[in-house]
ModelCIF file with pLDDT and N, C-alpha, C, O atoms, coordinates in Angstrom:
data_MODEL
#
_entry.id   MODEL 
#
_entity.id                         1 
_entity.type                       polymer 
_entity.pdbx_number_of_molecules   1 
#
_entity_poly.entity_id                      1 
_entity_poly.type                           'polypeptide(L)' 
_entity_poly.nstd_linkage                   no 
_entity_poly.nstd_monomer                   no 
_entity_poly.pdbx_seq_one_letter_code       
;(UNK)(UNK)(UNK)(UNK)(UNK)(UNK)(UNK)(UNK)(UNK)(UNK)(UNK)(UNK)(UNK)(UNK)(UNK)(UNK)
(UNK)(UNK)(UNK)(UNK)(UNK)(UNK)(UNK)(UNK)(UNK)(UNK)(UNK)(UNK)(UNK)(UNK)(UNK)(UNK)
(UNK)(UNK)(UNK)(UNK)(UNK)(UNK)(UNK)(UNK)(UNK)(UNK)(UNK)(UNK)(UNK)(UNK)
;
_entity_poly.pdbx_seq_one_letter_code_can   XXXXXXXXXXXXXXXXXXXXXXXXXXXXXXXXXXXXXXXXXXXXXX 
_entity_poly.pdbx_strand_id                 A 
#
loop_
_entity_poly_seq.entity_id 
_entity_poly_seq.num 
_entity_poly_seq.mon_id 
_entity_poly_seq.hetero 
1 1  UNK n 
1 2  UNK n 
1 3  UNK n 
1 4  UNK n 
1 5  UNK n 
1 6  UNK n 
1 7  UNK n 
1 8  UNK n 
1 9  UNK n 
1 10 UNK n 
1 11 UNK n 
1 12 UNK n 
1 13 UNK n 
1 14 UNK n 
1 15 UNK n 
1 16 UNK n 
1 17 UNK n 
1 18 UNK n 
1 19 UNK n 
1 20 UNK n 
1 21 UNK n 
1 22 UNK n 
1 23 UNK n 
1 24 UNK n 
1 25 UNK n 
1 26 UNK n 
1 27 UNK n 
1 28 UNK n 
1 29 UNK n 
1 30 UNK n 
1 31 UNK n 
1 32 UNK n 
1 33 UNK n 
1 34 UNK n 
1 35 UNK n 
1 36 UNK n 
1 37 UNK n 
1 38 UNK n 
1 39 UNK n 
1 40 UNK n 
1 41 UNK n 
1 42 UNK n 
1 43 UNK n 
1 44 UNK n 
1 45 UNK n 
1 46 UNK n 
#
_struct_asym.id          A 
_struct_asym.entity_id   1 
#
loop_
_ma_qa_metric.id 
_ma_qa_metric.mode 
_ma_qa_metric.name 
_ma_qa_metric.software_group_id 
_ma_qa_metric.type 
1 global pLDDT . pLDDT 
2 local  pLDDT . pLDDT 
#
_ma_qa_metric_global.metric_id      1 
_ma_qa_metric_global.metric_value   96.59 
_ma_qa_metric_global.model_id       1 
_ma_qa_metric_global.ordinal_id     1 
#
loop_
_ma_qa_metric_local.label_asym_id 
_ma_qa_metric_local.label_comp_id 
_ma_qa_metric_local.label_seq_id 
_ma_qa_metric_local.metric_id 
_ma_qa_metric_local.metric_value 
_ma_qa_metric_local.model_id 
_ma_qa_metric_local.ordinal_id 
A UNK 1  2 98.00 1 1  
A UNK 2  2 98.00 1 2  
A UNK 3  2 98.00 1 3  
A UNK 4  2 98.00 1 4  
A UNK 5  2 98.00 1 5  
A UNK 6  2 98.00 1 6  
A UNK 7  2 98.00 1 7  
A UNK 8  2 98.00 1 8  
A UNK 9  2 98.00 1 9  
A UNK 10 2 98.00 1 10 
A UNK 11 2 97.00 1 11 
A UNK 12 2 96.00 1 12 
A UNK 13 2 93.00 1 13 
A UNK 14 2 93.00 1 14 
A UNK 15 2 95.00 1 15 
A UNK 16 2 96.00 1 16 
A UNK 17 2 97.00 1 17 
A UNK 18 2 98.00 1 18 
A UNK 19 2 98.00 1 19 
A UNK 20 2 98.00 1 20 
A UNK 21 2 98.00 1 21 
A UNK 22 2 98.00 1 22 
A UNK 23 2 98.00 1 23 
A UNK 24 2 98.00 1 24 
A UNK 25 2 98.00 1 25 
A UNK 26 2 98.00 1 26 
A UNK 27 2 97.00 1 27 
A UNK 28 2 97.00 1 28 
A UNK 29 2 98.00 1 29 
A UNK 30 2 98.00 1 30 
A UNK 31 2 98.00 1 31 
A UNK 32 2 98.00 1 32 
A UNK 33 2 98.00 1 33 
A UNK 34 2 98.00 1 34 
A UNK 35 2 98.00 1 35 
A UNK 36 2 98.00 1 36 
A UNK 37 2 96.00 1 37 
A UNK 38 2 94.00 1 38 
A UNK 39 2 91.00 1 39 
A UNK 40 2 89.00 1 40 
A UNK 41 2 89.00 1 41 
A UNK 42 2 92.00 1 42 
A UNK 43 2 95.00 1 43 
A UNK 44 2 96.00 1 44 
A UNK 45 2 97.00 1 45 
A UNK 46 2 97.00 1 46 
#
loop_
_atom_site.group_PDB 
_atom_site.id 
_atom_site.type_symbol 
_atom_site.label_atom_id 
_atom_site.label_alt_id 
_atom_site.label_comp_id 
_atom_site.label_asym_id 
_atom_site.label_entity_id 
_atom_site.label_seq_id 
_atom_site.pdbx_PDB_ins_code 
_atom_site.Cartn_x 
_atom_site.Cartn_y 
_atom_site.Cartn_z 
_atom_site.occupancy 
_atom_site.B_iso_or_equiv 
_atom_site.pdbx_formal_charge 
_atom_site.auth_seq_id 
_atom_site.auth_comp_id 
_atom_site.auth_asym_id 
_atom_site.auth_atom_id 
_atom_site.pdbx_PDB_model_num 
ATOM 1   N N  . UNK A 1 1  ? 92.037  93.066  89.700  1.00 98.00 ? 1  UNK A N  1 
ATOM 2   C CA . UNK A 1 1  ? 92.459  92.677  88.345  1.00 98.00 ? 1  UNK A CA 1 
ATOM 3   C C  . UNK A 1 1  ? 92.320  93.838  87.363  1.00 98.00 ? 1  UNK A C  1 
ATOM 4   O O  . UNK A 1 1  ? 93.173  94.032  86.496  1.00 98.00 ? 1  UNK A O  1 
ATOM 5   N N  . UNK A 1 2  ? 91.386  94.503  87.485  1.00 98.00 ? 2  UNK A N  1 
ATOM 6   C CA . UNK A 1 2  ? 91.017  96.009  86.423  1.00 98.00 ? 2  UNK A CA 1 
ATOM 7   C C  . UNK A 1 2  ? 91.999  96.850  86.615  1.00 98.00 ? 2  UNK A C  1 
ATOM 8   O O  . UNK A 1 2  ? 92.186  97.712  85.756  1.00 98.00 ? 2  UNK A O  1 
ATOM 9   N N  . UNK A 1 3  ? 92.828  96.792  87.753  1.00 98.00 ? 3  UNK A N  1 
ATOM 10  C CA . UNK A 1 3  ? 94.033  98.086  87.849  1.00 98.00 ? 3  UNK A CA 1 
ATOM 11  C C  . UNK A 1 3  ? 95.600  97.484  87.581  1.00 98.00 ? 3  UNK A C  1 
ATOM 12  O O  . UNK A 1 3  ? 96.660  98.103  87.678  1.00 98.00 ? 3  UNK A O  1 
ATOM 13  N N  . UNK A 1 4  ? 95.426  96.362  87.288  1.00 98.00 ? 4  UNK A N  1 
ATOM 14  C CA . UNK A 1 4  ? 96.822  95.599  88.069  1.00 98.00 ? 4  UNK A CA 1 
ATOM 15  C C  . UNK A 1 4  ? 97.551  96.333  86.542  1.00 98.00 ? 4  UNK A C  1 
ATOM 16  O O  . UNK A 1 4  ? 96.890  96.452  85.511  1.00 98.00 ? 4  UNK A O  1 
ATOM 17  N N  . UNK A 1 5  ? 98.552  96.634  86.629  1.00 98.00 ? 5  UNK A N  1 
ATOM 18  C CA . UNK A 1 5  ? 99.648  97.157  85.300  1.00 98.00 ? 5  UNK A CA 1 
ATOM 19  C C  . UNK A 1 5  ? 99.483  98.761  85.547  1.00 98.00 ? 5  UNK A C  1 
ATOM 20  O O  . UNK A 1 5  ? 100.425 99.506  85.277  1.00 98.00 ? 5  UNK A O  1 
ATOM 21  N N  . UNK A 1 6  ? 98.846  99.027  85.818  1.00 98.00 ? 6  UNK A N  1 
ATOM 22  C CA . UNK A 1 6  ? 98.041  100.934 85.403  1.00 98.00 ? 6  UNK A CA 1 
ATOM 23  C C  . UNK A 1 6  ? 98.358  101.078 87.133  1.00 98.00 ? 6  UNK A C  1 
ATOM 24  O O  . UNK A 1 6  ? 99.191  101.982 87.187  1.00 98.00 ? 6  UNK A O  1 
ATOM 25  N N  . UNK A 1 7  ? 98.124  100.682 88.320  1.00 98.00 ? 7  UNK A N  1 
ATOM 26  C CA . UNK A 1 7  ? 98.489  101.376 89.114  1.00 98.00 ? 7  UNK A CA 1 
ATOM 27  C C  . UNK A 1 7  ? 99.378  100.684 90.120  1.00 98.00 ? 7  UNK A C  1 
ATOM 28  O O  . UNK A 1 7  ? 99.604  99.474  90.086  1.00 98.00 ? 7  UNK A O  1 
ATOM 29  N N  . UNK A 1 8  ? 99.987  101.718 91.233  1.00 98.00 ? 8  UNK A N  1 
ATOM 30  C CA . UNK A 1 8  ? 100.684 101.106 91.821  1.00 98.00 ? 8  UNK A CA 1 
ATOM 31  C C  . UNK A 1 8  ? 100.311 101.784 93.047  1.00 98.00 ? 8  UNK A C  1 
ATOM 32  O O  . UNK A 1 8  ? 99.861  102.929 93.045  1.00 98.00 ? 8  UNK A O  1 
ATOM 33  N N  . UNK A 1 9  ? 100.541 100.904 94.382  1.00 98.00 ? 9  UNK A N  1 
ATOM 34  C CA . UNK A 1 9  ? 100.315 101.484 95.404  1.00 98.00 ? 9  UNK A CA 1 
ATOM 35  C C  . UNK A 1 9  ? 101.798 101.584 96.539  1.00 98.00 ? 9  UNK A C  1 
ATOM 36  O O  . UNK A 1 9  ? 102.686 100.734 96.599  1.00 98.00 ? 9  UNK A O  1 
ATOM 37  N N  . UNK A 1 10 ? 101.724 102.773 97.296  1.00 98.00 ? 10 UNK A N  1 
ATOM 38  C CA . UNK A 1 10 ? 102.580 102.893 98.257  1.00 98.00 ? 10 UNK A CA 1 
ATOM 39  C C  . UNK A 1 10 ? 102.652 103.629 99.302  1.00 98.00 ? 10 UNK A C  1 
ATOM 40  O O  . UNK A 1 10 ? 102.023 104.674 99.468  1.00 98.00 ? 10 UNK A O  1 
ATOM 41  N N  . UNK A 1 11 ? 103.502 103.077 100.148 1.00 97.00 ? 11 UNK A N  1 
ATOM 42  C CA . UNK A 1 11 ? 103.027 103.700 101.935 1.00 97.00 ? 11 UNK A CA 1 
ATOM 43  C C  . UNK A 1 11 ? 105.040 104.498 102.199 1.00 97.00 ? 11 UNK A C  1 
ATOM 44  O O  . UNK A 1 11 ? 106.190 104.223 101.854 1.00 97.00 ? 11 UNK A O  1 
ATOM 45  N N  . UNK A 1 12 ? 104.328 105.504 102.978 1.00 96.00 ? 12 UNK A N  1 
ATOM 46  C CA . UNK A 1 12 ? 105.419 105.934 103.950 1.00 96.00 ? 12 UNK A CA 1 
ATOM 47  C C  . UNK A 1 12 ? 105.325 105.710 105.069 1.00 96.00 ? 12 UNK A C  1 
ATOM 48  O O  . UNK A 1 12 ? 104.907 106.685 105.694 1.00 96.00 ? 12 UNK A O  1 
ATOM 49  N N  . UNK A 1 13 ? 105.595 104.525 105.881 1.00 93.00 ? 13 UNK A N  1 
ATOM 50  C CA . UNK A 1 13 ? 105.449 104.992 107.065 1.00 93.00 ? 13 UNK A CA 1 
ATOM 51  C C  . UNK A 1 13 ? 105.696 105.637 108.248 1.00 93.00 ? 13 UNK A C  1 
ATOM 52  O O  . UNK A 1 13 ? 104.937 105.540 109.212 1.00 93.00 ? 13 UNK A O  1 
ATOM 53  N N  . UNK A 1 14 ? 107.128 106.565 108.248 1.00 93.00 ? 14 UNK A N  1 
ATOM 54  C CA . UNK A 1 14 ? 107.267 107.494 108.812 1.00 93.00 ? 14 UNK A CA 1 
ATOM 55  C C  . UNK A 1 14 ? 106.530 108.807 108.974 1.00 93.00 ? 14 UNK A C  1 
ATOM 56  O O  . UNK A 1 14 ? 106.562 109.623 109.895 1.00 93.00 ? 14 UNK A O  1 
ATOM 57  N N  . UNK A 1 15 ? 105.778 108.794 107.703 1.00 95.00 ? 15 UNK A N  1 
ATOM 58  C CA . UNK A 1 15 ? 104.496 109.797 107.711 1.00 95.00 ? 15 UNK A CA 1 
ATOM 59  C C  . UNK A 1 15 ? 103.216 109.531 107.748 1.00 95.00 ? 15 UNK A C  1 
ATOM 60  O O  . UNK A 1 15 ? 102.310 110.363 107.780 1.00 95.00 ? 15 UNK A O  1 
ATOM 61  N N  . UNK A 1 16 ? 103.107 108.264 107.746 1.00 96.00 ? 16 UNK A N  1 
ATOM 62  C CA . UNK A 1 16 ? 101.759 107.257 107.862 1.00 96.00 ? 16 UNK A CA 1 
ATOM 63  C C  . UNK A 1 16 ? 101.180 108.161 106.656 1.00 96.00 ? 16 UNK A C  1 
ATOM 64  O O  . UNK A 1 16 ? 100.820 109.307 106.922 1.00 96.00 ? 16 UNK A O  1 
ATOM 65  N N  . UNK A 1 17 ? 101.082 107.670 105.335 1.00 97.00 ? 17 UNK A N  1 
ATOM 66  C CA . UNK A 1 17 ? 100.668 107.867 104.014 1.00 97.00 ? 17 UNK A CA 1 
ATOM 67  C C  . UNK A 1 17 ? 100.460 106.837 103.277 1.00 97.00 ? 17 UNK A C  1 
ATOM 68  O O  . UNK A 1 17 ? 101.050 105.862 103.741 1.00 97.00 ? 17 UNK A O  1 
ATOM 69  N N  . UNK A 1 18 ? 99.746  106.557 102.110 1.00 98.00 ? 18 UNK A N  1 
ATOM 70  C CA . UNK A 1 18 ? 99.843  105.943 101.453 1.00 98.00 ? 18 UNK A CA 1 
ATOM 71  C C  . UNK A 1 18 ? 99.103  106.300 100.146 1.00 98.00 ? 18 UNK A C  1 
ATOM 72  O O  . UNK A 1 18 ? 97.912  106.604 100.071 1.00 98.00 ? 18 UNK A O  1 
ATOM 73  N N  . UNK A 1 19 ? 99.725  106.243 99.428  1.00 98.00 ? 19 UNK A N  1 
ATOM 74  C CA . UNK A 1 19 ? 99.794  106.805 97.894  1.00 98.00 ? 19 UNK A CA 1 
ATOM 75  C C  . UNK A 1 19 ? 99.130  105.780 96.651  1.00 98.00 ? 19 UNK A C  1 
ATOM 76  O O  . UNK A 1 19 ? 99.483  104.637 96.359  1.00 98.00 ? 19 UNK A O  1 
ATOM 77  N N  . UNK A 1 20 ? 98.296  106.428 96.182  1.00 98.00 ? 20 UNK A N  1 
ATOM 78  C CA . UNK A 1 20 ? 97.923  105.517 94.603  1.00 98.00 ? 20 UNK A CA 1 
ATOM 79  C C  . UNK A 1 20 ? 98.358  106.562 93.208  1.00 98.00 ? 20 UNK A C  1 
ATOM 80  O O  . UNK A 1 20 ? 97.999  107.696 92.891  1.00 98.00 ? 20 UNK A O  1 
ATOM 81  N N  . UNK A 1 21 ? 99.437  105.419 92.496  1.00 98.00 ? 21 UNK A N  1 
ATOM 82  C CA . UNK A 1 21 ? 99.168  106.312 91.426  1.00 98.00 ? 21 UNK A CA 1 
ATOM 83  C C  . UNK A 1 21 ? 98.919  105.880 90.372  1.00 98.00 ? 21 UNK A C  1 
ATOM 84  O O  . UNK A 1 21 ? 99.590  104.870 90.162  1.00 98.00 ? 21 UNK A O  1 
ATOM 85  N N  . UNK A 1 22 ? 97.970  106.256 89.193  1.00 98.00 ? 22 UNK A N  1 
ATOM 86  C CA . UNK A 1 22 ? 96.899  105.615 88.481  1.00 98.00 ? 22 UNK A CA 1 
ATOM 87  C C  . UNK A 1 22 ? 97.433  106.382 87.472  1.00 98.00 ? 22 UNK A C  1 
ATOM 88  O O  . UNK A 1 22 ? 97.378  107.577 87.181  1.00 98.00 ? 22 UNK A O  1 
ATOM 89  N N  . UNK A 1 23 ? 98.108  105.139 86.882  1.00 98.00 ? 23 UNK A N  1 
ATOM 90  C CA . UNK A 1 23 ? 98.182  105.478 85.057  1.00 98.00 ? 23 UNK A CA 1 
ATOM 91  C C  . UNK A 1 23 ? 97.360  105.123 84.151  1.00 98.00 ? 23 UNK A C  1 
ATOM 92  O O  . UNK A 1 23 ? 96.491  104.326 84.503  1.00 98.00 ? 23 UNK A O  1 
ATOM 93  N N  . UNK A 1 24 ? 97.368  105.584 82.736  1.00 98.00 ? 24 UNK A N  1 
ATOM 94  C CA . UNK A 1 24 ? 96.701  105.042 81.856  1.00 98.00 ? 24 UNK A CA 1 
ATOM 95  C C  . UNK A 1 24 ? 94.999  105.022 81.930  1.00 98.00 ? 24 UNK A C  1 
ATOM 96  O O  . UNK A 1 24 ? 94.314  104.170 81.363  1.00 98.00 ? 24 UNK A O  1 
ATOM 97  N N  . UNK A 1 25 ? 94.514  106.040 82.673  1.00 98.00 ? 25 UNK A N  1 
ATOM 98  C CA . UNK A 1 25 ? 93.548  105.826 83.096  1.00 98.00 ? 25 UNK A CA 1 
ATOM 99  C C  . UNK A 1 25 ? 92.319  105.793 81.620  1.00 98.00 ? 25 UNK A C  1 
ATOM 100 O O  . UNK A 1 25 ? 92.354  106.065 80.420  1.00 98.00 ? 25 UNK A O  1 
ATOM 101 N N  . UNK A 1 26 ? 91.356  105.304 82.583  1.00 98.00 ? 26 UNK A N  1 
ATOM 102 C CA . UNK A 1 26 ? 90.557  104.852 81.611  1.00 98.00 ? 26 UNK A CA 1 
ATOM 103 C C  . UNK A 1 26 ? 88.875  105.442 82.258  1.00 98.00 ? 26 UNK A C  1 
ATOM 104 O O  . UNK A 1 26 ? 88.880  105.566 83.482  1.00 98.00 ? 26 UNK A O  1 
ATOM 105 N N  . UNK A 1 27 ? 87.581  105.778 81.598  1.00 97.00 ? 27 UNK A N  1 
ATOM 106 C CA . UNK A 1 27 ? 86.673  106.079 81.749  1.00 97.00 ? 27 UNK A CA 1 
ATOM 107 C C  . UNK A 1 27 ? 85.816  104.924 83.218  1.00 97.00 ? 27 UNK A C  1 
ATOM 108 O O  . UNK A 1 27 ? 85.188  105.235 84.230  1.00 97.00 ? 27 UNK A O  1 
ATOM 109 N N  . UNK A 1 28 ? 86.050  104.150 82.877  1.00 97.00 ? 28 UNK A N  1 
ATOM 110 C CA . UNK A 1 28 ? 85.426  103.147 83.854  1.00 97.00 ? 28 UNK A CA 1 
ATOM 111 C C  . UNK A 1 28 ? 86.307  103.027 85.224  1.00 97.00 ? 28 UNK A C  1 
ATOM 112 O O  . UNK A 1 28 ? 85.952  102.145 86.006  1.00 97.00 ? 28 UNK A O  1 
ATOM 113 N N  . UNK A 1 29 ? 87.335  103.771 85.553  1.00 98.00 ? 29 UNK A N  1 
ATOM 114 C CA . UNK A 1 29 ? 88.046  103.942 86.505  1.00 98.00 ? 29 UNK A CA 1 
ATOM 115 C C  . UNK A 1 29 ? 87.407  105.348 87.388  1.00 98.00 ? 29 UNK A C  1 
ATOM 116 O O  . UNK A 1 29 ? 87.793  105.828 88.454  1.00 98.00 ? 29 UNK A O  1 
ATOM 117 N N  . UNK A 1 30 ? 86.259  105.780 86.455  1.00 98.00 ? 30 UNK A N  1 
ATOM 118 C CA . UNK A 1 30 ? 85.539  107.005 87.343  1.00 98.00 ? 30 UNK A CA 1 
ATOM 119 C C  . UNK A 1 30 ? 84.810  106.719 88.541  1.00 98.00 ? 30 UNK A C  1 
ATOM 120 O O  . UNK A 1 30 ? 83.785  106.071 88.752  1.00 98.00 ? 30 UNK A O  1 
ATOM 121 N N  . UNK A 1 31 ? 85.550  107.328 89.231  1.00 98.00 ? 31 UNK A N  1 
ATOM 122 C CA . UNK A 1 31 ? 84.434  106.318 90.882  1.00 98.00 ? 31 UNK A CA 1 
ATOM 123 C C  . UNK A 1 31 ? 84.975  107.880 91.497  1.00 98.00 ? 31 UNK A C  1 
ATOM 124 O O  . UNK A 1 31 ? 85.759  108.720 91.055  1.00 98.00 ? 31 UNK A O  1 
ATOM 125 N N  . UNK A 1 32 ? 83.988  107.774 92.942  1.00 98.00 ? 32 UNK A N  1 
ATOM 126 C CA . UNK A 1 32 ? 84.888  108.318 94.682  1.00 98.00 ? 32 UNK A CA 1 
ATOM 127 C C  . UNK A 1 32 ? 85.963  107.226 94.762  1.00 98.00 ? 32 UNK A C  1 
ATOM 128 O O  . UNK A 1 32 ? 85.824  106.031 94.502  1.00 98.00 ? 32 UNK A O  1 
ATOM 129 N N  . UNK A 1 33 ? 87.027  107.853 95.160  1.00 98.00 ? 33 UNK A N  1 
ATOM 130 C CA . UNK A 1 33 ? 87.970  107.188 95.672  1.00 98.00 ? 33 UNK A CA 1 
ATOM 131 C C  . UNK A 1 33 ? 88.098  107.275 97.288  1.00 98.00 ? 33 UNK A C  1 
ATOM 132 O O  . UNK A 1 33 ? 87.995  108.345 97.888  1.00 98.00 ? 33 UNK A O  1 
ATOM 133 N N  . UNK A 1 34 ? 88.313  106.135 97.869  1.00 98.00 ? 34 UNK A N  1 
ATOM 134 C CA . UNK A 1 34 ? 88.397  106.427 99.339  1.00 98.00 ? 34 UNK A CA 1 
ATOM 135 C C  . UNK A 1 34 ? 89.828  105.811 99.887  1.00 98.00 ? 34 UNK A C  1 
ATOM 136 O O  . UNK A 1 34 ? 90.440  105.120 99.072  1.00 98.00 ? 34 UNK A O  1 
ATOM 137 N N  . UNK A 1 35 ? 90.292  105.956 100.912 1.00 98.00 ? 35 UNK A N  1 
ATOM 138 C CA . UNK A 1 35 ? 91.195  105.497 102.004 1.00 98.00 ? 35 UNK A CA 1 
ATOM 139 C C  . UNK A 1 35 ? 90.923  104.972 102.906 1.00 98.00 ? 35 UNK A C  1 
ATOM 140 O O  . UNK A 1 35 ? 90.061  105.302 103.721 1.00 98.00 ? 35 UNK A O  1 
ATOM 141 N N  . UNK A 1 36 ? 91.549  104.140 102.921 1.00 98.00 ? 36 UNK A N  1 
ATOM 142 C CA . UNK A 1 36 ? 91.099  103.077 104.182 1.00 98.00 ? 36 UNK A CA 1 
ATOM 143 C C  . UNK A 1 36 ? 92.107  102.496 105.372 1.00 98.00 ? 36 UNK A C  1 
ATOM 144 O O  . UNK A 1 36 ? 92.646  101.513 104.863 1.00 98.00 ? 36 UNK A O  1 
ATOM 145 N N  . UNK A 1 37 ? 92.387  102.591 106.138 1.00 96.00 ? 37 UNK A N  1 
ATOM 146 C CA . UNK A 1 37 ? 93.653  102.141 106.490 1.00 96.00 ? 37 UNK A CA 1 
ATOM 147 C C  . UNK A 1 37 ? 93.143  101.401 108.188 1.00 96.00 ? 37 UNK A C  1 
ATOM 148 O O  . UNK A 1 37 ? 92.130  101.814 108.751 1.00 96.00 ? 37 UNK A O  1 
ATOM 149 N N  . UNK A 1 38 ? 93.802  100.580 108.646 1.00 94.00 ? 38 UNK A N  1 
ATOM 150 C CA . UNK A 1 38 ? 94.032  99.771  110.367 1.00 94.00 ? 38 UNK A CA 1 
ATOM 151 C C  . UNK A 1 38 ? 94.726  100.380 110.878 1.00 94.00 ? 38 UNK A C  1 
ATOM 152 O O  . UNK A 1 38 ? 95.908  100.547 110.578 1.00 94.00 ? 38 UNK A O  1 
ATOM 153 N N  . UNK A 1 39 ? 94.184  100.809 111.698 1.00 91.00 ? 39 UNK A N  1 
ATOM 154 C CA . UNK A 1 39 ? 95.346  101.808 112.455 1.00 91.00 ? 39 UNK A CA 1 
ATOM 155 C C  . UNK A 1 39 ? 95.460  100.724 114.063 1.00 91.00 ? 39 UNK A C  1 
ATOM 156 O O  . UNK A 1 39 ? 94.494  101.005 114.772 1.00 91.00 ? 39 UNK A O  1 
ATOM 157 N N  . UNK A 1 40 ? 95.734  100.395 114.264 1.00 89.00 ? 40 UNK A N  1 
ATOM 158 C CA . UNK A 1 40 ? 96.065  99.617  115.477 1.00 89.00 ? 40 UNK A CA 1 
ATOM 159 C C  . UNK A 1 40 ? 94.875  98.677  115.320 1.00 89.00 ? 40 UNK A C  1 
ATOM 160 O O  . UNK A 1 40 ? 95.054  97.729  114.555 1.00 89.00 ? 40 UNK A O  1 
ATOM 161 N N  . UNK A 1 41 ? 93.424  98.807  116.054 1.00 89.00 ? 41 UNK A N  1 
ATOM 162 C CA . UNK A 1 41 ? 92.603  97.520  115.219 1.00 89.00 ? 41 UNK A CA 1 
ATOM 163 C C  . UNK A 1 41 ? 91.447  98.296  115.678 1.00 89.00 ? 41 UNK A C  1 
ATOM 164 O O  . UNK A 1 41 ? 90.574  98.106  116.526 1.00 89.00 ? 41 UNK A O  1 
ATOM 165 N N  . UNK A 1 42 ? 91.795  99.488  114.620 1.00 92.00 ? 42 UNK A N  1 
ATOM 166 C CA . UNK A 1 42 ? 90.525  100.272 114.311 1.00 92.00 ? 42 UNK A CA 1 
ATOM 167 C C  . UNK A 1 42 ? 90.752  100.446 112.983 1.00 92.00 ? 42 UNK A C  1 
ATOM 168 O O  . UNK A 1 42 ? 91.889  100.602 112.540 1.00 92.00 ? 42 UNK A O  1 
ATOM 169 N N  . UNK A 1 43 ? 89.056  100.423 111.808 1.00 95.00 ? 43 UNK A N  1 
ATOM 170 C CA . UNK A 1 43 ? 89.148  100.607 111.093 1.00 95.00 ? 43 UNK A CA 1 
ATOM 171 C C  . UNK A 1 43 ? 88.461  101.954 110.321 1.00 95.00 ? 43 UNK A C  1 
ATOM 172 O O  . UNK A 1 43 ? 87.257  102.171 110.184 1.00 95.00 ? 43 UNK A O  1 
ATOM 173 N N  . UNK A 1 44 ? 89.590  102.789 109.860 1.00 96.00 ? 44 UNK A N  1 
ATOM 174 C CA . UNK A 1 44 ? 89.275  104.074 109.815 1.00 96.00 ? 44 UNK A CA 1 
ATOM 175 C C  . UNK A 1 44 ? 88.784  104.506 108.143 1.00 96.00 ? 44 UNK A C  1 
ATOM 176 O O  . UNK A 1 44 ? 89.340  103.998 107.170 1.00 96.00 ? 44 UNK A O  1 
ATOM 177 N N  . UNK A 1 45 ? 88.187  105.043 108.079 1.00 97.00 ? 45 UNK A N  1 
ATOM 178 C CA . UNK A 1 45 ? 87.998  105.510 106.320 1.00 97.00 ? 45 UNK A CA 1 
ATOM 179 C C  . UNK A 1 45 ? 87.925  106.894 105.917 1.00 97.00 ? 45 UNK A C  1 
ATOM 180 O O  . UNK A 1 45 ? 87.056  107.580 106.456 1.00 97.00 ? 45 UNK A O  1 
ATOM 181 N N  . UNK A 1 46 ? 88.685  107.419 105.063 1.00 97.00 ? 46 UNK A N  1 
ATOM 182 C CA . UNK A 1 46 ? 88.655  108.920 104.411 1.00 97.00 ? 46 UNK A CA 1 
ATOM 183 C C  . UNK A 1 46 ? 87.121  109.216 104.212 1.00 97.00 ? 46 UNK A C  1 
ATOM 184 O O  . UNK A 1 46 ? 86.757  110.289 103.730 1.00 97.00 ? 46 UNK A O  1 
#
């Protein structure tokens, strides 16, 4: 709910990517950001 309008998310999957892009940002949006993705039914993290 804190991001919904300000970001959007998206995948390529011909390049297996997936993209955040974060508008409007705001101070309380300061974190680590990580990646997370299922890759067949393993779960992998940046």
């Amino acid at each position: 709910d804190s991001v919904k309008g300000r970001f959007t998310i998206s995948r390529d999957n011909g390049k297996n990517t997936v993209d955040l892009q974060m508008n409007s940002l705001k101070p309380e949006d300061t974190a680590v950001y990580y990646c997370r993705m299922i890759v067949d039914t393993t779960l992998v993290w940046g």
